[in-house]
PDB file of N, CA and C in Angstrom:
ATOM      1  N   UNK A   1      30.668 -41.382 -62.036  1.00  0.00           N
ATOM      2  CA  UNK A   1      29.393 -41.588 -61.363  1.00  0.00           C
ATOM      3  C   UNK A   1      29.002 -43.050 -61.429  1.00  0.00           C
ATOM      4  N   UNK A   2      29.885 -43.919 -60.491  1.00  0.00           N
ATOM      5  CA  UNK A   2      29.147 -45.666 -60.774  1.00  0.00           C
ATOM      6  C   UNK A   2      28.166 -45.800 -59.975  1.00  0.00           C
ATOM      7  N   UNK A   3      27.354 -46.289 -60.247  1.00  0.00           N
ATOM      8  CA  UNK A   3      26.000 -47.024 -59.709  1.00  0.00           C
ATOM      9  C   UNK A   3      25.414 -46.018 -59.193  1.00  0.00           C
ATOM     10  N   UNK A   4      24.955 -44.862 -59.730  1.00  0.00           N
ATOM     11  CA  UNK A   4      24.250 -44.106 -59.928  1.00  0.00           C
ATOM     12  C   UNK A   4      22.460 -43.980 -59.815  1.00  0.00           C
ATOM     13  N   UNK A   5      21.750 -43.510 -59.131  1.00  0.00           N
ATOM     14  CA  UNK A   5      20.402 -43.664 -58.862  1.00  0.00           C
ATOM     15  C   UNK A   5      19.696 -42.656 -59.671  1.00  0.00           C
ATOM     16  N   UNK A   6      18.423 -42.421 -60.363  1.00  0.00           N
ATOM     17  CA  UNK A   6      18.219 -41.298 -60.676  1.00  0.00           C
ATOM     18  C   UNK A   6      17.042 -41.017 -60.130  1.00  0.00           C
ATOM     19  N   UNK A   7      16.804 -39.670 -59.615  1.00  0.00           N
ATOM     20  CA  UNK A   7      16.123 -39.156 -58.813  1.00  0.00           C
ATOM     21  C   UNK A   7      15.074 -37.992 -59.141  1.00  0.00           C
ATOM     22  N   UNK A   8      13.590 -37.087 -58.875  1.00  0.00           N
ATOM     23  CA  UNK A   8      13.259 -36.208 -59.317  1.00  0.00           C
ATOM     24  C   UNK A   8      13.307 -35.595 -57.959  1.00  0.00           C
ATOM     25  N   UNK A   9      13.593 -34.137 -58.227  1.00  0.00           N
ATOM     26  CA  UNK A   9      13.907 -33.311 -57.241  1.00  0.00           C
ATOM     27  C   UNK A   9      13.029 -32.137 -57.578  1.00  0.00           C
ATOM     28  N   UNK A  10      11.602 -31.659 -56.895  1.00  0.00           N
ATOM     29  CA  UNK A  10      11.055 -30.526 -57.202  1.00  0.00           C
ATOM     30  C   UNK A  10      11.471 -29.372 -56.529  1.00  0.00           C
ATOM     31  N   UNK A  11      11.949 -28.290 -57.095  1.00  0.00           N
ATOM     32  CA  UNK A  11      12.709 -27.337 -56.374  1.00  0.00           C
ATOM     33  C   UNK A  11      11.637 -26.036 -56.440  1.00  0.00           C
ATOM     34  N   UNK A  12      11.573 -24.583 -56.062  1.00  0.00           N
ATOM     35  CA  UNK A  12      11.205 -23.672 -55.418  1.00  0.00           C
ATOM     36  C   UNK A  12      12.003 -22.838 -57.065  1.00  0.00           C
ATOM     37  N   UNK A  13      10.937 -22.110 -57.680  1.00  0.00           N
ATOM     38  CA  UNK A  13      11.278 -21.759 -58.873  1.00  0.00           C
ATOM     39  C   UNK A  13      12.335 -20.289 -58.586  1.00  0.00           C
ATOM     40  N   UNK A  14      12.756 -19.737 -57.509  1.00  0.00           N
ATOM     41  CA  UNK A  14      13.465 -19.119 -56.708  1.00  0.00           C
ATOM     42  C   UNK A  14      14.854 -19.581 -56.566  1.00  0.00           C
ATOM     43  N   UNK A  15      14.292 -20.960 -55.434  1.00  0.00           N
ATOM     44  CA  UNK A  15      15.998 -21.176 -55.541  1.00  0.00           C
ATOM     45  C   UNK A  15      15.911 -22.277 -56.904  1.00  0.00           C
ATOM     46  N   UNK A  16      15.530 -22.718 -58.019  1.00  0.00           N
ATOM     47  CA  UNK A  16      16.251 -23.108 -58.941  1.00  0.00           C
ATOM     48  C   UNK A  16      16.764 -22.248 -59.940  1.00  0.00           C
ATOM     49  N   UNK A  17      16.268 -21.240 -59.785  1.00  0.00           N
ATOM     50  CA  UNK A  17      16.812 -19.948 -60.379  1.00  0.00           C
ATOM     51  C   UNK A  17      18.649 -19.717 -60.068  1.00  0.00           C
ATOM     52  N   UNK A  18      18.464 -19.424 -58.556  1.00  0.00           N
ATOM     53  CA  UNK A  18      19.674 -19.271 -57.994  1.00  0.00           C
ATOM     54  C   UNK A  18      20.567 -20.407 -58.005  1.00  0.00           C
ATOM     55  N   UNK A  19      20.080 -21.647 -57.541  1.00  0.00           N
ATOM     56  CA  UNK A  19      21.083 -22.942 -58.315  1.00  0.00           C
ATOM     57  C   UNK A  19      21.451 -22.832 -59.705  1.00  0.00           C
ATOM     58  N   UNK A  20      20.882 -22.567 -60.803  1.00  0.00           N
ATOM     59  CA  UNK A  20      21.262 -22.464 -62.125  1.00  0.00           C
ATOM     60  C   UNK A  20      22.012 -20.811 -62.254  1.00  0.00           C
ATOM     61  N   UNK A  21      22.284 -20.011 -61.111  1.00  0.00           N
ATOM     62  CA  UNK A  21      23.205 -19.324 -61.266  1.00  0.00           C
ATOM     63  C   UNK A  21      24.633 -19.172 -60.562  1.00  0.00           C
ATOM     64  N   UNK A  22      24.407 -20.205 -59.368  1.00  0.00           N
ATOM     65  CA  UNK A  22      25.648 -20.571 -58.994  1.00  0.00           C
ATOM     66  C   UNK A  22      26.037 -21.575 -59.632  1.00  0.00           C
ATOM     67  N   UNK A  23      25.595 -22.347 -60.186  1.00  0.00           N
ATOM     68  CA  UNK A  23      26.457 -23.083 -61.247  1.00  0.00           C
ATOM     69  C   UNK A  23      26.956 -22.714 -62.187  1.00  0.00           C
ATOM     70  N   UNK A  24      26.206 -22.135 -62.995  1.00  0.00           N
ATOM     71  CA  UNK A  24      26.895 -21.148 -63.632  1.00  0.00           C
ATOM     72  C   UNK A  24      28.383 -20.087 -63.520  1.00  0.00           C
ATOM     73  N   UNK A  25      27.891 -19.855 -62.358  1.00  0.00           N
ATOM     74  CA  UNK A  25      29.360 -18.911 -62.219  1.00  0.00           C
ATOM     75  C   UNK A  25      30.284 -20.264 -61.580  1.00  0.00           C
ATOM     76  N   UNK A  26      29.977 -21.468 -61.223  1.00  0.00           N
ATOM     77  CA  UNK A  26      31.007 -21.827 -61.077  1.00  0.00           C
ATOM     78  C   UNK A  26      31.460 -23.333 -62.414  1.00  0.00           C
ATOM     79  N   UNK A  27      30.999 -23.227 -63.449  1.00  0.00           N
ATOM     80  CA  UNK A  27      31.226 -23.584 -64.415  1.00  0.00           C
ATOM     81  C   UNK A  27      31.024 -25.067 -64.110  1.00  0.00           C
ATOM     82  N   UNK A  28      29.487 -25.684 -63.727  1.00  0.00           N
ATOM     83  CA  UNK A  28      29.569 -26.950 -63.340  1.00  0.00           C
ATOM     84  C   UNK A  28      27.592 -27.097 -63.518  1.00  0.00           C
ATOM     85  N   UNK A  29      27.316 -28.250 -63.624  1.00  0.00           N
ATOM     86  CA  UNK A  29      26.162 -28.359 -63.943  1.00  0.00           C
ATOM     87  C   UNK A  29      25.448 -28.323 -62.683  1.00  0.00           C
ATOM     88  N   UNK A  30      24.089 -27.754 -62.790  1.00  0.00           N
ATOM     89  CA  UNK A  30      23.236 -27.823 -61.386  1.00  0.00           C
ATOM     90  C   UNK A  30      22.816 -29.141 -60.328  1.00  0.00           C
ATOM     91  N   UNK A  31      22.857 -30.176 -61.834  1.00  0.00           N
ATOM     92  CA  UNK A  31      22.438 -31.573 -61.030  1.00  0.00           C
ATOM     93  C   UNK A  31      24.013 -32.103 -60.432  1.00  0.00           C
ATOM     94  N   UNK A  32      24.908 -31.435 -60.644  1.00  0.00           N
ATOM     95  CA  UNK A  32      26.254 -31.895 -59.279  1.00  0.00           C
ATOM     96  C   UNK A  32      26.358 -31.059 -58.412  1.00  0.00           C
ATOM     97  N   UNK A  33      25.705 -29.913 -58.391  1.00  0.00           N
ATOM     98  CA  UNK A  33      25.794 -29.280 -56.726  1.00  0.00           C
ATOM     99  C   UNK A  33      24.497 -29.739 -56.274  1.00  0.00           C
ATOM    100  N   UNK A  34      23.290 -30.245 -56.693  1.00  0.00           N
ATOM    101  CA  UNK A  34      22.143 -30.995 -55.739  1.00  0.00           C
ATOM    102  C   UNK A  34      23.071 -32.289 -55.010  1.00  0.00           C
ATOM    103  N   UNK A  35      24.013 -33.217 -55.834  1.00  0.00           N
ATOM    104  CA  UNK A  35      24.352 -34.132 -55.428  1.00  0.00           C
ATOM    105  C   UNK A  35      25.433 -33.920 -54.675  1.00  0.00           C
ATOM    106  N   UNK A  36      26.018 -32.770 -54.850  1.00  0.00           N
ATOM    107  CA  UNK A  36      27.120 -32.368 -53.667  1.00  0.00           C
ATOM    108  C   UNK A  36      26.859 -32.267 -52.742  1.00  0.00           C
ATOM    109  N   UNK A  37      25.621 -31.126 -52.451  1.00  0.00           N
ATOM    110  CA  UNK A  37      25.026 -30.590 -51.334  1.00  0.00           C
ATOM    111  C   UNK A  37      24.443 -31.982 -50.463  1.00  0.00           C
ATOM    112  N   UNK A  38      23.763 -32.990 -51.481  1.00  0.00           N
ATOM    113  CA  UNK A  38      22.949 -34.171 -50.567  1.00  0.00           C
ATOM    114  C   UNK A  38      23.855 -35.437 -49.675  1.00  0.00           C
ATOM    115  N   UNK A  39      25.180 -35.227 -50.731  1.00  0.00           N
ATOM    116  CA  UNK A  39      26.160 -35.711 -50.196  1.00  0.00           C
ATOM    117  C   UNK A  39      26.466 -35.224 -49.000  1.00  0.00           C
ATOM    118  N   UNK A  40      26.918 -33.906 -48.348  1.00  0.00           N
ATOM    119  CA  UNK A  40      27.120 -33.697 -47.255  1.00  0.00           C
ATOM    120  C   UNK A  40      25.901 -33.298 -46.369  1.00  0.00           C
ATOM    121  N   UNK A  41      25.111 -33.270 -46.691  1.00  0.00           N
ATOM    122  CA  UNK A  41      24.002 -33.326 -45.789  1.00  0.00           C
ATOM    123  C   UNK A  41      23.768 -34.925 -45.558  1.00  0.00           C
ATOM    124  N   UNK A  42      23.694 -36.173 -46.039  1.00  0.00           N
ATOM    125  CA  UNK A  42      23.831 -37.100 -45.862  1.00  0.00           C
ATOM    126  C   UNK A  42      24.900 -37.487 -44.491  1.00  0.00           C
ATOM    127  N   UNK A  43      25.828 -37.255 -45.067  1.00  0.00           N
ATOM    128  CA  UNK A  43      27.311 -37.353 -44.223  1.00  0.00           C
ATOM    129  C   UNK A  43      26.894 -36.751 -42.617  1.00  0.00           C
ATOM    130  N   UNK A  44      26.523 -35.262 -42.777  1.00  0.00           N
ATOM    131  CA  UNK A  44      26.503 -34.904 -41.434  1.00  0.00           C
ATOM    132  C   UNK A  44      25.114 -35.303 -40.571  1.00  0.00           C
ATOM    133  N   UNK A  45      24.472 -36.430 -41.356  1.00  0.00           N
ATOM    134  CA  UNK A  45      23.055 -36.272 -40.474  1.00  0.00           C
ATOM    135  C   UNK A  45      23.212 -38.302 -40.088  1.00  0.00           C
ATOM    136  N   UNK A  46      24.241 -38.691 -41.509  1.00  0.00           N
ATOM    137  CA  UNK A  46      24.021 -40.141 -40.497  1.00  0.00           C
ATOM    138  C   UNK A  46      24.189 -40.199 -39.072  1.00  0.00           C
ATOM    139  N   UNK A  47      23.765 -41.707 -38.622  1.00  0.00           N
ATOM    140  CA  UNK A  47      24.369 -41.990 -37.396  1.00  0.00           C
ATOM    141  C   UNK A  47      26.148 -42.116 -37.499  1.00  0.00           C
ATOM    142  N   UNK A  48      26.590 -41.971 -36.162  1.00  0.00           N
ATOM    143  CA  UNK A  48      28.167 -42.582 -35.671  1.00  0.00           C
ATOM    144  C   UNK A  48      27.891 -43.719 -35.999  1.00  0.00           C
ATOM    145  N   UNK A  49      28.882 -44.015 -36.703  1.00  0.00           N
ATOM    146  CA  UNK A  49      29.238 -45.868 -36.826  1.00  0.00           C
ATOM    147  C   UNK A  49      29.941 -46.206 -35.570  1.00  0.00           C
ATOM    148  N   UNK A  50      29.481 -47.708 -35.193  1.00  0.00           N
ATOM    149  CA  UNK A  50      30.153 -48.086 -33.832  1.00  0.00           C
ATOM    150  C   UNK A  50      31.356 -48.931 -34.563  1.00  0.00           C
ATOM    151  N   UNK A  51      32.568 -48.884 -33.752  1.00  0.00           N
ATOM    152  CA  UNK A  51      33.175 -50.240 -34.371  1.00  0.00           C
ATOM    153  C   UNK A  51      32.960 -51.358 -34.153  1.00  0.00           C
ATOM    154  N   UNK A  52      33.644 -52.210 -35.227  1.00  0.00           N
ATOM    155  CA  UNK A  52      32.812 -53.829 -35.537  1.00  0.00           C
ATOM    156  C   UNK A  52      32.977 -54.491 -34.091  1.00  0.00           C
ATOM    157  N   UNK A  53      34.248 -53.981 -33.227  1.00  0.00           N
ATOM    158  CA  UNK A  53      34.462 -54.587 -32.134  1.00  0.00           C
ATOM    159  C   UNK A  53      33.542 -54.604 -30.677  1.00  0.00           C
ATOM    160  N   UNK A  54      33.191 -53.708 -31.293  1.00  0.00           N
ATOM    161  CA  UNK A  54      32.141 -53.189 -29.733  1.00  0.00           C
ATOM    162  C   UNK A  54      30.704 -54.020 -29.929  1.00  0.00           C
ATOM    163  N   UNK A  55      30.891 -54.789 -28.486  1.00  0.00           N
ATOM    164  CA  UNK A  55      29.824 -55.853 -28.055  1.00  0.00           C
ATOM    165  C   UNK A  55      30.273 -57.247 -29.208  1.00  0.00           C
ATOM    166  N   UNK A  56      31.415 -57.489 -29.727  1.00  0.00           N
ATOM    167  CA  UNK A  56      31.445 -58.626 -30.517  1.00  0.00           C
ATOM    168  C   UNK A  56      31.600 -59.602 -29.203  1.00  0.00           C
ATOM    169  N   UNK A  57      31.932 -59.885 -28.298  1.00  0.00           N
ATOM    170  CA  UNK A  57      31.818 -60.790 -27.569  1.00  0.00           C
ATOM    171  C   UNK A  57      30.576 -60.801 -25.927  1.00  0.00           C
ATOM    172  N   UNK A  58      29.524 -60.069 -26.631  1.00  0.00           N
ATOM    173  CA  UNK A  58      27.999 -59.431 -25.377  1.00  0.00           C
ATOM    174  C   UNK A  58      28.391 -60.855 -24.809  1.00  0.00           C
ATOM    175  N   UNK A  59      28.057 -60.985 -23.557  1.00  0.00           N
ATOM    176  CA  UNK A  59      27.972 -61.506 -22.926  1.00  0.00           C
ATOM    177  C   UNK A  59      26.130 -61.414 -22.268  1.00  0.00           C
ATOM    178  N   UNK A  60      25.941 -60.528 -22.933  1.00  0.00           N
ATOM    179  CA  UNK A  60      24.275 -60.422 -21.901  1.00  0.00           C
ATOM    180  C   UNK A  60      24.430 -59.846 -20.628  1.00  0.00           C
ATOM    181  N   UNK A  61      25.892 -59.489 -19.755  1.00  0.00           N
ATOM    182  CA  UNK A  61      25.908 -59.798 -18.790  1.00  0.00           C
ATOM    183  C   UNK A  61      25.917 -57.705 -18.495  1.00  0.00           C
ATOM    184  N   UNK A  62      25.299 -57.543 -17.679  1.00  0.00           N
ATOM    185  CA  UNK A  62      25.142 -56.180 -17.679  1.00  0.00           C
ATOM    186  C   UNK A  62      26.654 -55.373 -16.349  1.00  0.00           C
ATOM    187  N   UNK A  63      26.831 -56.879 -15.594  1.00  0.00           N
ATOM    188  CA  UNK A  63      28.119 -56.115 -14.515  1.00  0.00           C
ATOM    189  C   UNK A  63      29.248 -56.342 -14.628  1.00  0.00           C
ATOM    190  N   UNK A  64      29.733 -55.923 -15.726  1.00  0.00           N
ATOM    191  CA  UNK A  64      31.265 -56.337 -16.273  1.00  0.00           C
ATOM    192  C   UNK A  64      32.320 -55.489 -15.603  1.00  0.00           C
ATOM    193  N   UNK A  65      31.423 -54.054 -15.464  1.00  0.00           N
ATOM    194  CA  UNK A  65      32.302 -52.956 -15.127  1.00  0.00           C
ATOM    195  C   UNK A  65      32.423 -53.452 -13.336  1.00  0.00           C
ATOM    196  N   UNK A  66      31.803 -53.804 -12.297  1.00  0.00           N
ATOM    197  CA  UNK A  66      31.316 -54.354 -11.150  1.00  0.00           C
ATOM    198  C   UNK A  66      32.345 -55.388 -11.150  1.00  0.00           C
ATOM    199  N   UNK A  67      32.945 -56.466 -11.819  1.00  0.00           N
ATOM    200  CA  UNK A  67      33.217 -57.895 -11.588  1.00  0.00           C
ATOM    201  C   UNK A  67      34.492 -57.270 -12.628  1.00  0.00           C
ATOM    202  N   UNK A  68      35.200 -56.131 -12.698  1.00  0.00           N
ATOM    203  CA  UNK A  68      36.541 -55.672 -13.623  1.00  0.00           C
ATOM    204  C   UNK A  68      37.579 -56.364 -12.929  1.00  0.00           C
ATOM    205  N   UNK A  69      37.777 -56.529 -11.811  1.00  0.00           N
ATOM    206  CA  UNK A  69      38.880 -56.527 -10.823  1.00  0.00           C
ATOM    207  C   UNK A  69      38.631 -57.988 -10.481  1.00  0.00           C
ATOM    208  N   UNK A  70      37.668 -58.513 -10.353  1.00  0.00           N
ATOM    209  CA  UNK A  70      37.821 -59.989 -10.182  1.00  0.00           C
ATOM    210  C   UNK A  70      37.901 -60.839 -11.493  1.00  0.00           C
ATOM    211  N   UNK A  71      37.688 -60.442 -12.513  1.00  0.00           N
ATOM    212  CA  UNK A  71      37.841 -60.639 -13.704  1.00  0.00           C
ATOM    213  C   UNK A  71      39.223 -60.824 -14.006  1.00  0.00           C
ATOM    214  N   UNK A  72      39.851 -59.429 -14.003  1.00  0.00           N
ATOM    215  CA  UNK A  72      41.405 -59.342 -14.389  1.00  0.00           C
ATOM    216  C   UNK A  72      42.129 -60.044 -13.510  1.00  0.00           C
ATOM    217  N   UNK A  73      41.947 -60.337 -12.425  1.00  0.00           N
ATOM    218  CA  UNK A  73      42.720 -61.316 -11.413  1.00  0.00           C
ATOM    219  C   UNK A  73      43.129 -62.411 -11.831  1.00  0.00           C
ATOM    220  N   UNK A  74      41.997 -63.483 -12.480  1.00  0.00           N
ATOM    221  CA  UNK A  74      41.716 -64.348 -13.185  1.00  0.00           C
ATOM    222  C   UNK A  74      43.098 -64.227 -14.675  1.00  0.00           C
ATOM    223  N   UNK A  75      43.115 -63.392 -14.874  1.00  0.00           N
ATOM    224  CA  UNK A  75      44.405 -63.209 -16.022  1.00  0.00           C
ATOM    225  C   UNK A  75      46.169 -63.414 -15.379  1.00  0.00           C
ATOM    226  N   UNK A  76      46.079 -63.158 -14.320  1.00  0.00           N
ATOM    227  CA  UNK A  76      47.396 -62.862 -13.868  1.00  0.00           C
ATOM    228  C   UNK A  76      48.504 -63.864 -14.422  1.00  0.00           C
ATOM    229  N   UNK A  77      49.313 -64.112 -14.336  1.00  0.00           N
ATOM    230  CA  UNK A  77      50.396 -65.182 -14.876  1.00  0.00           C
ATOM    231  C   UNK A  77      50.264 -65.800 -13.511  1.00  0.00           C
ATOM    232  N   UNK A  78      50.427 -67.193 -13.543  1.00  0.00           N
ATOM    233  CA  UNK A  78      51.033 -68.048 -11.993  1.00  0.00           C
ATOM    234  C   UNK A  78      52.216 -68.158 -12.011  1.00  0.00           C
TER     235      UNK A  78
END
């Protein structure tokens, strides 16, 4: 556990009941299935990461897709 945060978590005397019995049966402490569970709830609720490449060279210019073909022309070998 490096760099570790510590946190208070008020839970529902119901389900901390039931957390301290699925841990139990699965032989693991309650405060690592809160951090399991927040872990993938984390995971599935960030945003998509864009890659670093996309817009590294913006131009500002909004008709790139418009000016594709006169663009690539400009590349050809002579």
């Amino acid at each position: 556990m490096a760099d570790t945060q510590k946190t208070t978590v008020y839970l529902d005397a119901d389900d901390y009941r039931r957390l301290k019995a699925i841990a139990r049966a699965r032989g693991r402490a309650p405060a690592e299935l809160v951090r399991e569970a927040v872990a993938r709830y984390a995971a599935s609720e960030a945003p998509p990461r864009r890659a670093r490449s996309v817009a590294a060279g913006a131009s500002r210019r909004g008709d790139l897709s418009e000016r594709a073909e006169e663009l690539l022309a400009g590349l050809k070998r002579r």
